[in-house]
Protein backbone atom coordinates (compact mmCIF):
# COMPACT_ATOMS: atom_id res chain seq x y z
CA UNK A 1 62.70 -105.96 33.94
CA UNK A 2 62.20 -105.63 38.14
CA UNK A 3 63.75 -102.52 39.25
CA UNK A 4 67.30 -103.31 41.10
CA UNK A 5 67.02 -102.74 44.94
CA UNK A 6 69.76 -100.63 46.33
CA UNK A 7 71.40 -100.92 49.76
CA UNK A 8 71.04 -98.17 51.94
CA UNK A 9 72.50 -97.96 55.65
CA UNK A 10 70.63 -97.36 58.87
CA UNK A 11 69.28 -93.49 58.98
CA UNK A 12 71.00 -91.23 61.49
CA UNK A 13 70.05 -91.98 65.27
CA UNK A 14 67.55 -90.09 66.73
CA UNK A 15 66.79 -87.87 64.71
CA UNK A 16 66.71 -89.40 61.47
CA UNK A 17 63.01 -89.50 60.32
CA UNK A 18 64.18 -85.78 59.40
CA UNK A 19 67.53 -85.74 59.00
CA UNK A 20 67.79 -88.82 57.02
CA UNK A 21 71.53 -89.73 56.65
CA UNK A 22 72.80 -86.11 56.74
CA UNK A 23 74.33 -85.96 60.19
CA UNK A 24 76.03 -89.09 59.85
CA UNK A 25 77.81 -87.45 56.57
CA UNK A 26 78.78 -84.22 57.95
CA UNK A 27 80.52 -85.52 60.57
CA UNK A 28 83.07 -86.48 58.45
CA UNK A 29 81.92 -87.07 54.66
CA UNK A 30 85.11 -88.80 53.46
CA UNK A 31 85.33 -91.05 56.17
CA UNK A 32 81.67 -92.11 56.01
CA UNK A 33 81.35 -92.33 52.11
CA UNK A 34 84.24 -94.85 52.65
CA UNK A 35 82.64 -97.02 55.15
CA UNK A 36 79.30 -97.00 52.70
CA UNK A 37 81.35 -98.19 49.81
CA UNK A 38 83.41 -101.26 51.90
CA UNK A 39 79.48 -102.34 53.77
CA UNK A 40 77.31 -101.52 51.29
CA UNK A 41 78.75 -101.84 48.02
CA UNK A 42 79.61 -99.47 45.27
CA UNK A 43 75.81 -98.05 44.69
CA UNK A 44 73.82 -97.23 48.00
CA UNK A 45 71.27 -94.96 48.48
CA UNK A 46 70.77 -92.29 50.90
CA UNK A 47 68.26 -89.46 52.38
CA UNK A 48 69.44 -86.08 52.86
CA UNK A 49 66.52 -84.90 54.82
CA UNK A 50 63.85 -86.07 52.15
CA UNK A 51 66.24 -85.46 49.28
CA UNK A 52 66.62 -89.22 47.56
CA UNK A 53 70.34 -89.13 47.35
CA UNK A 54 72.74 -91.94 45.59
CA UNK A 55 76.33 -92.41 46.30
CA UNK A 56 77.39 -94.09 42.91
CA UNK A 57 81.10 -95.96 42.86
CA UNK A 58 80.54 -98.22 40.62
CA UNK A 59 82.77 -97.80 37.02
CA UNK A 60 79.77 -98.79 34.53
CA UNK A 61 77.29 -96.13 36.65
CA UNK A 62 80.00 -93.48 37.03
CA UNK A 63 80.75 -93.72 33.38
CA UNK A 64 76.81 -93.44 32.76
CA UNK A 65 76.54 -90.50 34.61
CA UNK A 66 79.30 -88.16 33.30
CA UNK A 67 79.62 -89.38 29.73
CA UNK A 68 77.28 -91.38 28.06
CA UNK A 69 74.41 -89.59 29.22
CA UNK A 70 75.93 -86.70 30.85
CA UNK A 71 73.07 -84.18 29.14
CA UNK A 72 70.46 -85.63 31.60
CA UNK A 73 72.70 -85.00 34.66
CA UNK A 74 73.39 -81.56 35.45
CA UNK A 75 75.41 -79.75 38.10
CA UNK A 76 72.40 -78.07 39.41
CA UNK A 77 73.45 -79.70 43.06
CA UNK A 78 72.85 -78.11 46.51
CA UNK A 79 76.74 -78.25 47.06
CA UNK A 80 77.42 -77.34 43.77
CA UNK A 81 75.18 -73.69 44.52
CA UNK A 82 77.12 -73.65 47.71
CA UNK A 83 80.90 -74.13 45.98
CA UNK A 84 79.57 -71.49 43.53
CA UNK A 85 79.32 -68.72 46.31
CA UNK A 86 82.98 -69.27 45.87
CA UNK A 87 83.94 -69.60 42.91
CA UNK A 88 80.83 -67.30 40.79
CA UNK A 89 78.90 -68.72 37.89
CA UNK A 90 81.84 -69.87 35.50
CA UNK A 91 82.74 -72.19 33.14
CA UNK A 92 83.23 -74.96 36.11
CA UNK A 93 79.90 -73.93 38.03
CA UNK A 94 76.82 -73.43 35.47
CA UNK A 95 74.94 -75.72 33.35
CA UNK A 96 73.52 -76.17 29.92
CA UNK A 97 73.43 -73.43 27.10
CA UNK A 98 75.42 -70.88 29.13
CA UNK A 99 78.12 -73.17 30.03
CA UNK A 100 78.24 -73.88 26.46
CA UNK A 101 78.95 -70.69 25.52
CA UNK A 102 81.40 -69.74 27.88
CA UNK A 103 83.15 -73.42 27.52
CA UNK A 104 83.64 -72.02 23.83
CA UNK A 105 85.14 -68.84 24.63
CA UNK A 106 87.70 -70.17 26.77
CA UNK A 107 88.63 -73.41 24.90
CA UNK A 108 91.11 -71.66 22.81
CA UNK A 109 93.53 -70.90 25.60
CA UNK A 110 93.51 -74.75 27.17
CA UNK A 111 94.38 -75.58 23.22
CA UNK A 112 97.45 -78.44 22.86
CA UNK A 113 99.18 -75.71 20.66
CA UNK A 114 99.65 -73.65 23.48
CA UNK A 115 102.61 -75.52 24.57
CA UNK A 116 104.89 -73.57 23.28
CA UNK A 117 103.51 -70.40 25.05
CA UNK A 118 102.93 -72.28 28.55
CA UNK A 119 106.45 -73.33 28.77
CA UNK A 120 108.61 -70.15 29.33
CA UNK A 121 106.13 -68.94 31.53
CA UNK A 122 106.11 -72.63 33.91
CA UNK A 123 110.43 -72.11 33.48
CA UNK A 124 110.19 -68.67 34.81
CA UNK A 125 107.86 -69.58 37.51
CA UNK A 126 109.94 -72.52 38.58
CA UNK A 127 113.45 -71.07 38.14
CA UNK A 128 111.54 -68.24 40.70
CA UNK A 129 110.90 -70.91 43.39
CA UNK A 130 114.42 -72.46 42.62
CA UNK A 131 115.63 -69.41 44.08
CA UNK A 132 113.65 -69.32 46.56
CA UNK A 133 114.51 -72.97 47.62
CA UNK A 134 117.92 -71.71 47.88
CA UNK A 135 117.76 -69.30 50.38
CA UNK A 136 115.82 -71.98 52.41
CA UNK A 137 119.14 -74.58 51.74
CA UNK A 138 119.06 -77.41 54.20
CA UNK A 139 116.30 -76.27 56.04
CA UNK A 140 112.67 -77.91 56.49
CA UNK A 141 110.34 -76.46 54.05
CA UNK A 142 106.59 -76.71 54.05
CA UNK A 143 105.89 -77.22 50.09
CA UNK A 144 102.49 -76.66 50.39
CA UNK A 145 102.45 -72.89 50.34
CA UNK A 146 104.97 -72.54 47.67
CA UNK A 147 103.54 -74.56 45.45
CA UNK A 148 99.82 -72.79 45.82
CA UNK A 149 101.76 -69.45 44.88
CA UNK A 150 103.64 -71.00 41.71
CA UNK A 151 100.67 -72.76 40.43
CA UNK A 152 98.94 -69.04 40.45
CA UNK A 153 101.65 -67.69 39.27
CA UNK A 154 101.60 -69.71 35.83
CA UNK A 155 97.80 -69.20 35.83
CA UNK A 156 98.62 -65.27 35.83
CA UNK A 157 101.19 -65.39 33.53
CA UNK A 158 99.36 -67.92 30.87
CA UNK A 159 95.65 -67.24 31.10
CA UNK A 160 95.62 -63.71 32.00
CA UNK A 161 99.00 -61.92 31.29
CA UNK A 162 99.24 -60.84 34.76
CA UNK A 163 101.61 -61.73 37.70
CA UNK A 164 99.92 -62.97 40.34
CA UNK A 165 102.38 -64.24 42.41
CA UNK A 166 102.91 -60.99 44.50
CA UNK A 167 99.41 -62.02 45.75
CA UNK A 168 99.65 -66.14 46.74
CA UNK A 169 99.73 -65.15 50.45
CA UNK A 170 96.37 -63.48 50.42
CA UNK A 171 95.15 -66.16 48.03
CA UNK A 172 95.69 -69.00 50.00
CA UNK A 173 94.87 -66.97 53.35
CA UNK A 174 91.44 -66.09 52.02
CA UNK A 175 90.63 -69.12 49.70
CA UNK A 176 91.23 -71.60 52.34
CA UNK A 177 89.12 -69.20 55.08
CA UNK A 178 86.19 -69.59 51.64
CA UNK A 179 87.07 -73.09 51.31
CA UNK A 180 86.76 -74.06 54.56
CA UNK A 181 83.35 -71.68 55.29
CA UNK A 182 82.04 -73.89 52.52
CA UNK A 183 82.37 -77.12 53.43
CA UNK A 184 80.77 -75.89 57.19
CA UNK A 185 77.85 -75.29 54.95
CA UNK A 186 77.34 -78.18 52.83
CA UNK A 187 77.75 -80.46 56.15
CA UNK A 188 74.84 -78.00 57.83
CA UNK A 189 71.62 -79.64 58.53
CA UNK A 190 69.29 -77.00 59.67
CA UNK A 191 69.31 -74.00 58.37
CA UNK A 192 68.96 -71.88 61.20
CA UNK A 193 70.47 -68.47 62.19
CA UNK A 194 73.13 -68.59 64.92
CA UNK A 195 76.03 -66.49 66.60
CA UNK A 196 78.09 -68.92 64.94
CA UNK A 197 76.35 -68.66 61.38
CA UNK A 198 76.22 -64.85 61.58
CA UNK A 199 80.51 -64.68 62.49
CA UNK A 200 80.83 -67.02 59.24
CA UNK A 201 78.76 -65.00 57.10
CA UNK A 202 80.67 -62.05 57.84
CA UNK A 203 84.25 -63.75 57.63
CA UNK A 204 83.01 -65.36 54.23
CA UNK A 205 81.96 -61.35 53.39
CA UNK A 206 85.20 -60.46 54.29
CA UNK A 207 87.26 -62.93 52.36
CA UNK A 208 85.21 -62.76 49.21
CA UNK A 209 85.46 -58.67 49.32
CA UNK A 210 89.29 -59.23 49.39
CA UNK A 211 89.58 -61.61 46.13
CA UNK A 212 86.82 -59.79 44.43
CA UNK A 213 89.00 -56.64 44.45
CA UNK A 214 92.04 -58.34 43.79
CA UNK A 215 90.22 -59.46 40.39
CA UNK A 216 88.65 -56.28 39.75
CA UNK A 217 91.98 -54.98 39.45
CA UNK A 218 93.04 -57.18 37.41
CA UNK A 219 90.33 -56.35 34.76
CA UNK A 220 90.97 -52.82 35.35
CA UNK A 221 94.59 -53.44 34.56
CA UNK A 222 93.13 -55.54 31.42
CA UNK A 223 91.19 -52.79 30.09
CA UNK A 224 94.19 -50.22 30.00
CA UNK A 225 96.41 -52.47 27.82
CA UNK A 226 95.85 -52.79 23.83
CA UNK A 227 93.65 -56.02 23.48
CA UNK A 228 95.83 -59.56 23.43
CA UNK A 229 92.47 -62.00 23.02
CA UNK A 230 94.67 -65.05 23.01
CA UNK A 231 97.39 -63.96 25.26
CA UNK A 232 94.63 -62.74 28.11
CA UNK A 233 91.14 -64.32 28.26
CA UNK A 234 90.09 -61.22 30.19
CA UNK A 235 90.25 -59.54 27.05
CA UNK A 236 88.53 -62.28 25.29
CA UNK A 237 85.50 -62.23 27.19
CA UNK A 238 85.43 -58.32 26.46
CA UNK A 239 86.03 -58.86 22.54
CA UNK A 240 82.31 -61.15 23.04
CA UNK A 241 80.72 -58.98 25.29
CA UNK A 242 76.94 -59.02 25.66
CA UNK A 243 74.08 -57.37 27.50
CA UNK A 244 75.35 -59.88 30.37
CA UNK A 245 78.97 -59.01 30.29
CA UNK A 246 78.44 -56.94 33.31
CA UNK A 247 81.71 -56.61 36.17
CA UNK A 248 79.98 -59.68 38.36
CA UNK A 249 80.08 -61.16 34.97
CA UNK A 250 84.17 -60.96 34.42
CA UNK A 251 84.87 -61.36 38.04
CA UNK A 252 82.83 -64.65 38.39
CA UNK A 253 84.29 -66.01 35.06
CA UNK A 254 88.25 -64.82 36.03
CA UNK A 255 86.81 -66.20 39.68
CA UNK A 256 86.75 -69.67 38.38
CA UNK A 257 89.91 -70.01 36.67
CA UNK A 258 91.77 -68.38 39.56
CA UNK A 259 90.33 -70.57 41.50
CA UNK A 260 89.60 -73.93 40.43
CA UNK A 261 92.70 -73.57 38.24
CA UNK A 262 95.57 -73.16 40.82
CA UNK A 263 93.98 -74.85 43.97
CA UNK A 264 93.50 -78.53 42.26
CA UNK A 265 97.14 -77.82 40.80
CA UNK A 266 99.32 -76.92 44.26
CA UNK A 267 97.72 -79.79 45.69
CA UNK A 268 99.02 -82.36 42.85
CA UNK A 269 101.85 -81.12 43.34
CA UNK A 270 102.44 -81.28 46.71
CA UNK A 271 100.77 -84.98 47.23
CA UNK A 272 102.93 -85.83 44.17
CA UNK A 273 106.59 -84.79 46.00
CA UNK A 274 105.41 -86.44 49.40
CA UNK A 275 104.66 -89.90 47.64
CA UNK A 276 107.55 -89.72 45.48
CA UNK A 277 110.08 -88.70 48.16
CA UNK A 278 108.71 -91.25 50.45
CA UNK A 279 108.97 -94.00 48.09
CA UNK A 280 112.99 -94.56 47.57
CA UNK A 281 112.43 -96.98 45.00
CA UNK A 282 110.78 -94.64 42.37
CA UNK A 283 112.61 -91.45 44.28
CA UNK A 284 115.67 -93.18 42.42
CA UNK A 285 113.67 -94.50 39.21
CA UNK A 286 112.76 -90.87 38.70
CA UNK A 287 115.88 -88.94 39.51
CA UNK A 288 117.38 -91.31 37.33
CA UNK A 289 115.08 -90.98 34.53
CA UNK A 290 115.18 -86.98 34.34
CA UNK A 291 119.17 -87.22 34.64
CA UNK A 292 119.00 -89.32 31.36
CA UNK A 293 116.77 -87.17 29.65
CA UNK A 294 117.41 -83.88 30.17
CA UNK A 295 120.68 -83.57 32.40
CA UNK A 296 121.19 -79.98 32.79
CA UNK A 297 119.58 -79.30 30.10
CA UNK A 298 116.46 -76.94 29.25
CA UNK A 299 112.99 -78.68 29.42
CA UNK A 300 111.20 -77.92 25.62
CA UNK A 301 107.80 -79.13 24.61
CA UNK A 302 109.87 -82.09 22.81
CA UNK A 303 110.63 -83.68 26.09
CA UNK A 304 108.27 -82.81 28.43
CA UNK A 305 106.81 -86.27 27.19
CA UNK A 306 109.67 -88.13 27.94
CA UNK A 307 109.60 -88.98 31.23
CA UNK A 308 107.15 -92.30 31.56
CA UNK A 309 108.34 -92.79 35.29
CA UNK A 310 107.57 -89.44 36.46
CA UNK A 311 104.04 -89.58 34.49
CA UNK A 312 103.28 -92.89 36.13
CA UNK A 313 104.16 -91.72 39.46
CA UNK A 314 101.59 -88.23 39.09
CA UNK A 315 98.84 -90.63 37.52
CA UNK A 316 99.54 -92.51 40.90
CA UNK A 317 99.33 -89.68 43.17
CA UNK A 318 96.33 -88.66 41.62
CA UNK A 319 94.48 -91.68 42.14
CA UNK A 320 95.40 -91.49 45.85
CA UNK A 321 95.02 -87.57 46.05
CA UNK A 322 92.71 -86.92 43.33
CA UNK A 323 92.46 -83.36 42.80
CA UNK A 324 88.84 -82.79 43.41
CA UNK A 325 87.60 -85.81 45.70
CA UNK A 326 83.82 -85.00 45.28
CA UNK A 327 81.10 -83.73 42.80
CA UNK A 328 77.34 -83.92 42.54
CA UNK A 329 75.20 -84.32 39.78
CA UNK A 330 71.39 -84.08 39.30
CA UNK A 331 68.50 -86.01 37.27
CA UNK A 332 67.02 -83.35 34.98
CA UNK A 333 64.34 -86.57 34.09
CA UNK A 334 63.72 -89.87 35.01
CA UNK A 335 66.28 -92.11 34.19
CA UNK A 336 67.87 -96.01 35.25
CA UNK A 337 71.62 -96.58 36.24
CA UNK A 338 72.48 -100.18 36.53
CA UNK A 339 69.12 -101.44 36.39
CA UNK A 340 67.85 -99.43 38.93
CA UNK A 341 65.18 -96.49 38.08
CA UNK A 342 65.81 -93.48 39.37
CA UNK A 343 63.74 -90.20 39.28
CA UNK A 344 63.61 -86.57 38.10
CA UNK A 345 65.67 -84.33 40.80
CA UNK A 346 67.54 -87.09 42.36
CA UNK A 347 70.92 -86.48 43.70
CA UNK A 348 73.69 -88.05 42.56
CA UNK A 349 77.59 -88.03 44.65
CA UNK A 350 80.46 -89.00 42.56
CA UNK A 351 83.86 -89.38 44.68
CA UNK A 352 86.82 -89.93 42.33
CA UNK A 353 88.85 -90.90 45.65
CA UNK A 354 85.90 -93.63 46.05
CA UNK A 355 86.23 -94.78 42.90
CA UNK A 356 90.21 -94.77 42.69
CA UNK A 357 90.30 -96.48 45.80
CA UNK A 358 87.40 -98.96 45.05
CA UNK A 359 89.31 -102.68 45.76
CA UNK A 360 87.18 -104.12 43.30
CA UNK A 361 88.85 -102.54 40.40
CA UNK A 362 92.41 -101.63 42.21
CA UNK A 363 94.30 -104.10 44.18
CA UNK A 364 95.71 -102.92 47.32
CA UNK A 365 94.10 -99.65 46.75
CA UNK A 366 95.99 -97.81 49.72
CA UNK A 367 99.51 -98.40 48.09
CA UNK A 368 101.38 -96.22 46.21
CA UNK A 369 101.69 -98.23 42.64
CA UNK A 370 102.79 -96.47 39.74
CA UNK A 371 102.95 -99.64 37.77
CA UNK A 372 99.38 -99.59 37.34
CA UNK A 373 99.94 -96.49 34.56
CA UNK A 374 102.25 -98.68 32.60
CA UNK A 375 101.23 -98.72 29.03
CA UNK A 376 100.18 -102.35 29.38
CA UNK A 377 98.29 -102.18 32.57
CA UNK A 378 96.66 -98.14 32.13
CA UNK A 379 94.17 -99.88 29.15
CA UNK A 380 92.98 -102.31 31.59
CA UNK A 381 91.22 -99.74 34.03
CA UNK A 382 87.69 -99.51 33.34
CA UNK A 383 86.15 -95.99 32.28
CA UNK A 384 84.93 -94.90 35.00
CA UNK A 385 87.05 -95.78 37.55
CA UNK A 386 89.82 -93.65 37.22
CA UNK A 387 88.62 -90.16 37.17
CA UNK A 388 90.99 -87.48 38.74
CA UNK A 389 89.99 -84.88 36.04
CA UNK A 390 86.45 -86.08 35.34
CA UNK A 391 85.19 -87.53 31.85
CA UNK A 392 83.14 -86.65 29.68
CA UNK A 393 81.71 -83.21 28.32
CA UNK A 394 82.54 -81.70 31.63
CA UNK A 395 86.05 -83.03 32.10
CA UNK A 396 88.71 -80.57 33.14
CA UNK A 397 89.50 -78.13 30.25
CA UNK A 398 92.65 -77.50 32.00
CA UNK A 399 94.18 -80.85 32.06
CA UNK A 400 96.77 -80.00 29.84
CA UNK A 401 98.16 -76.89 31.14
CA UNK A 402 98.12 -78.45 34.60
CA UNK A 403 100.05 -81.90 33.53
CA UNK A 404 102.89 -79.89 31.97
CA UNK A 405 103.19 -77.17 34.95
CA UNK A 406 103.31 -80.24 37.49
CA UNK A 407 105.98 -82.34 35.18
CA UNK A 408 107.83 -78.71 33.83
CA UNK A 409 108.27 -77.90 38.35
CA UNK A 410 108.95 -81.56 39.58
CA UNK A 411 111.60 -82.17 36.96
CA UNK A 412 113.35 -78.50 37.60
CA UNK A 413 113.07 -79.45 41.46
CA UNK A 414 114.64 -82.57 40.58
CA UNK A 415 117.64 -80.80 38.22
CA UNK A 416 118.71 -78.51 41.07
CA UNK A 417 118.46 -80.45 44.54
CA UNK A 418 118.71 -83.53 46.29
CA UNK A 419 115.41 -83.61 48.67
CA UNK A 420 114.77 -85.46 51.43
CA UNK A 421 111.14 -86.18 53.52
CA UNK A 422 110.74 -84.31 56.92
CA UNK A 423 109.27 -87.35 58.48
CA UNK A 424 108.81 -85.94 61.53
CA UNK A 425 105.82 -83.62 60.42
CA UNK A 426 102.87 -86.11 60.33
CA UNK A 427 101.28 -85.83 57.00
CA UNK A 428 97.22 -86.40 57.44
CA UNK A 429 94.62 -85.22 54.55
CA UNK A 430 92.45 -82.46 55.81
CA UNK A 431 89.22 -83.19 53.93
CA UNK A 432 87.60 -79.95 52.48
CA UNK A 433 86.41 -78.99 49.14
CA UNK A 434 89.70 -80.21 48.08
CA UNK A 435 92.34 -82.70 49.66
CA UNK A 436 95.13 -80.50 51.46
CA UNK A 437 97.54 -81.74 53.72
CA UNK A 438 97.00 -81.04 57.67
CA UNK A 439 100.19 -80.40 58.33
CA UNK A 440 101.57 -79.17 55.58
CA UNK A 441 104.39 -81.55 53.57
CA UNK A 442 108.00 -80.74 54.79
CA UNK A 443 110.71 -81.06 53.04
CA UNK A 444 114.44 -80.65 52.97
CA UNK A 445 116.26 -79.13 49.76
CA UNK A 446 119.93 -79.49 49.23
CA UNK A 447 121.20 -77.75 46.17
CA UNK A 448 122.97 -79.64 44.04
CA UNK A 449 126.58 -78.42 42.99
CA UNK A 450 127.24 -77.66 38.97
CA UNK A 451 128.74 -80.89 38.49
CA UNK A 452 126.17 -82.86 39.29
């Protein structure tokens, strides 16, 4: 069979016999990974200096890649080293056996039958920002914020025992200084020392030292208190300690969960209540919906499923604002995707917002549909294209726990206000490691009287 020839778009000006395509992409990745998929189709190829580099959108090949063969793709990326200066060598960053074993050690705690022990902690945690919300009564609100502290305040209370919402502000102060040090590296082209680079090192010194210690305390705190292996997964790691269970060890893996496991969360959230509020039509579907269900009433783990509007509308939002909008993979040995051979050490990007906005598999792609996660229509998408938590072996192990935190807070938001858009803060996507919004999302919270 011939080998499939794959488009690839005219190298960088200038300087492109080194550079390749690289400049063009770190100008602004999003923007240009669009424009690749609407003139060159939905599998192009690219040079990242020499690097052979694919940008895959295409369902069948995306499905290839992180499922069906997922054990000859590995996360052994350049910008996957780079996000793991960040977030340390945990379950989310490394590959092969150790992954494995540290996937197994912390499966137990994303297990469905932890329901019953997530809930009171996402109640607390949202009856805490109710009151918040309260004092704030008719004003303009930036979500954004508030929802990064409650997201890792529920990873505190049900992963590691701990309340971490005392420290959101220095979380999101120094994650987004990491965050956004990060992406200035991945979009570097030459490594080469400058006044610039050496201020950014430092800063990203700075900010790590902070959150570092932070955690270290927190295993401190965890080593003083009789062991609770399935209440506090610092404890679990120590119950399996080896020769490698060193402290870089249990802050890198309690690194990654902090991390990975409140950021991706908050900014669910947050997209979710700006395309909900600024819809009216499923505003009212929804409102209406959790006033049937529930009322005033307590959520349980009974009807936490019960809300098929609401569920639509965050399966929505996450195809617009998927919660990571770009990973990496690499070709541990030669391989062919779509008819097209490909090589040991190729580079592989995977955009679920490419994908989820791909107009070959989602009409109107840039409107805010919920009917597409109707029952009838949700089996028609094709693995592959819809991918906001990843597939395969390396899917999100904290799906669960983040589903029912983002249902368990919009539905008590819901109960106790009547909210309204500030549409006179712009909302704009500031492309980073992770979606967030430029502005912030405003909105304004009226508390609801008993009655109602």
């Amino acid at each position: 069979m011939a080998n499939r020839l794959i488009p690839s778009p005219p190298k960088d000006k200038i300087w492109g016999k080194l550079t390749g395509h690289a400049l063009s992409l770190s100008k602004n990745r999003l923007e240009y990974m669009m424009s690749l998929l609407n003139n060159y189709g939905d599998f192009v190829e690219l040079k990242m200096g020499q690097q052979t580099t694919y940008l895959l959108t295409n369902p069948e090949g995306v499905d290839y890649v992180l499922r069906k063969n997922a054990k000859n793709f590995s996360k052994e990326t350049p910008g996957f080293k780079l996000v793991s200066d960040v977030t340390g060598k945990g379950v989310f960053t490394e590959s092969g056996k150790s992954w494995l074993e540290k996937r197994k050690k912390v499966n137990p705690f994303f297990s469905p039958k932890n329901k019953i022990h997530w809930l009171p902690h996402i109640i607390e945690t949202a009856n805490e920002l109710i009151d918040d919300l309260n004092r704030s009564s008719n004003k303009s609100v930036n979500i954004c914020p508030l929802m990064t502290r409650s997201t890792l305040q529920i990873l505190g209370r049900t992963i590691f025992n701990e309340d971490l919402g005392k420290f959101g502000d220095i979380f999101e102060k120094e994650l987004n200084n990491l965050i956004h040090l990060t992406e200035e590296k991945i979009t570097q082209i030459i490594p080469i020392p400058t006044p610039k680079k050496v201020r950014q090192r430092k800063s990203f010194e700075k900010s790590m030292s902070i959150l570092d210690g932070i955690i270290l305390d927190m295993i401190n705190r965890a080593k003083e208190r009789p062991s609770e292996p399935d209440k506090n997964m610092i404890h679990t790691f120590l119950e399996h300690a080896t020769d490698e269970t060193t402290e870089k060890y249990l802050i890198d893996q309690i690194k990654t969960m902090a991390f990975a496991g409140h950021e991706t969360s908050s900014n669910v959230l947050s997209w979710s209540m700006y395309l909900i509020l600024n819809n009216p039509e499923w505003h009212n579907k929804i409102k209406a919906e959790i006033d049937s269900v529930i009322g005033p009433n307590e959520l349980s783990v009974d009807n936490l499923n019960l809300f098929p509007n609401l569920t639509m509308a965050l399966k929505e939002s996450m195809r617009l604002y998927p919660p990571a909008w770009s990973l990496g993979r690499k070709a541990e040995s030669d391989d062919e995707i779509l008819g097209h051979k490909v090589k040991q050490g190729d580079i592989f990007i995977i955009s679920p917002y490419l994908t989820q906005h791909n107009s070959a598999v989602f009409t109107n792609p840039d409107d805010f549909s919920p009917e597409r996660f109707s029952e009838e229509n949700e089996v028609k998408i094709p693995s592959g294209a819809y991918i906001p938590f990843g597939i395969g072996p390396r899917s999100c192990i904290g799906e669960g726990l983040a589903m029912m935190e983002i249902i368990g807070i919009i539905v008590k938001l819901f109960q106790n206000f009547e909210m309204e858009l500030d549409k006179r803060v712009k909302v704009e996507i500031n492309q980073k490691l992770t979606l967030q919004a430029k502005n912030g999302i405003n909105v304004f919270f009226k508390r609801k009287n008993k009655k109602d």
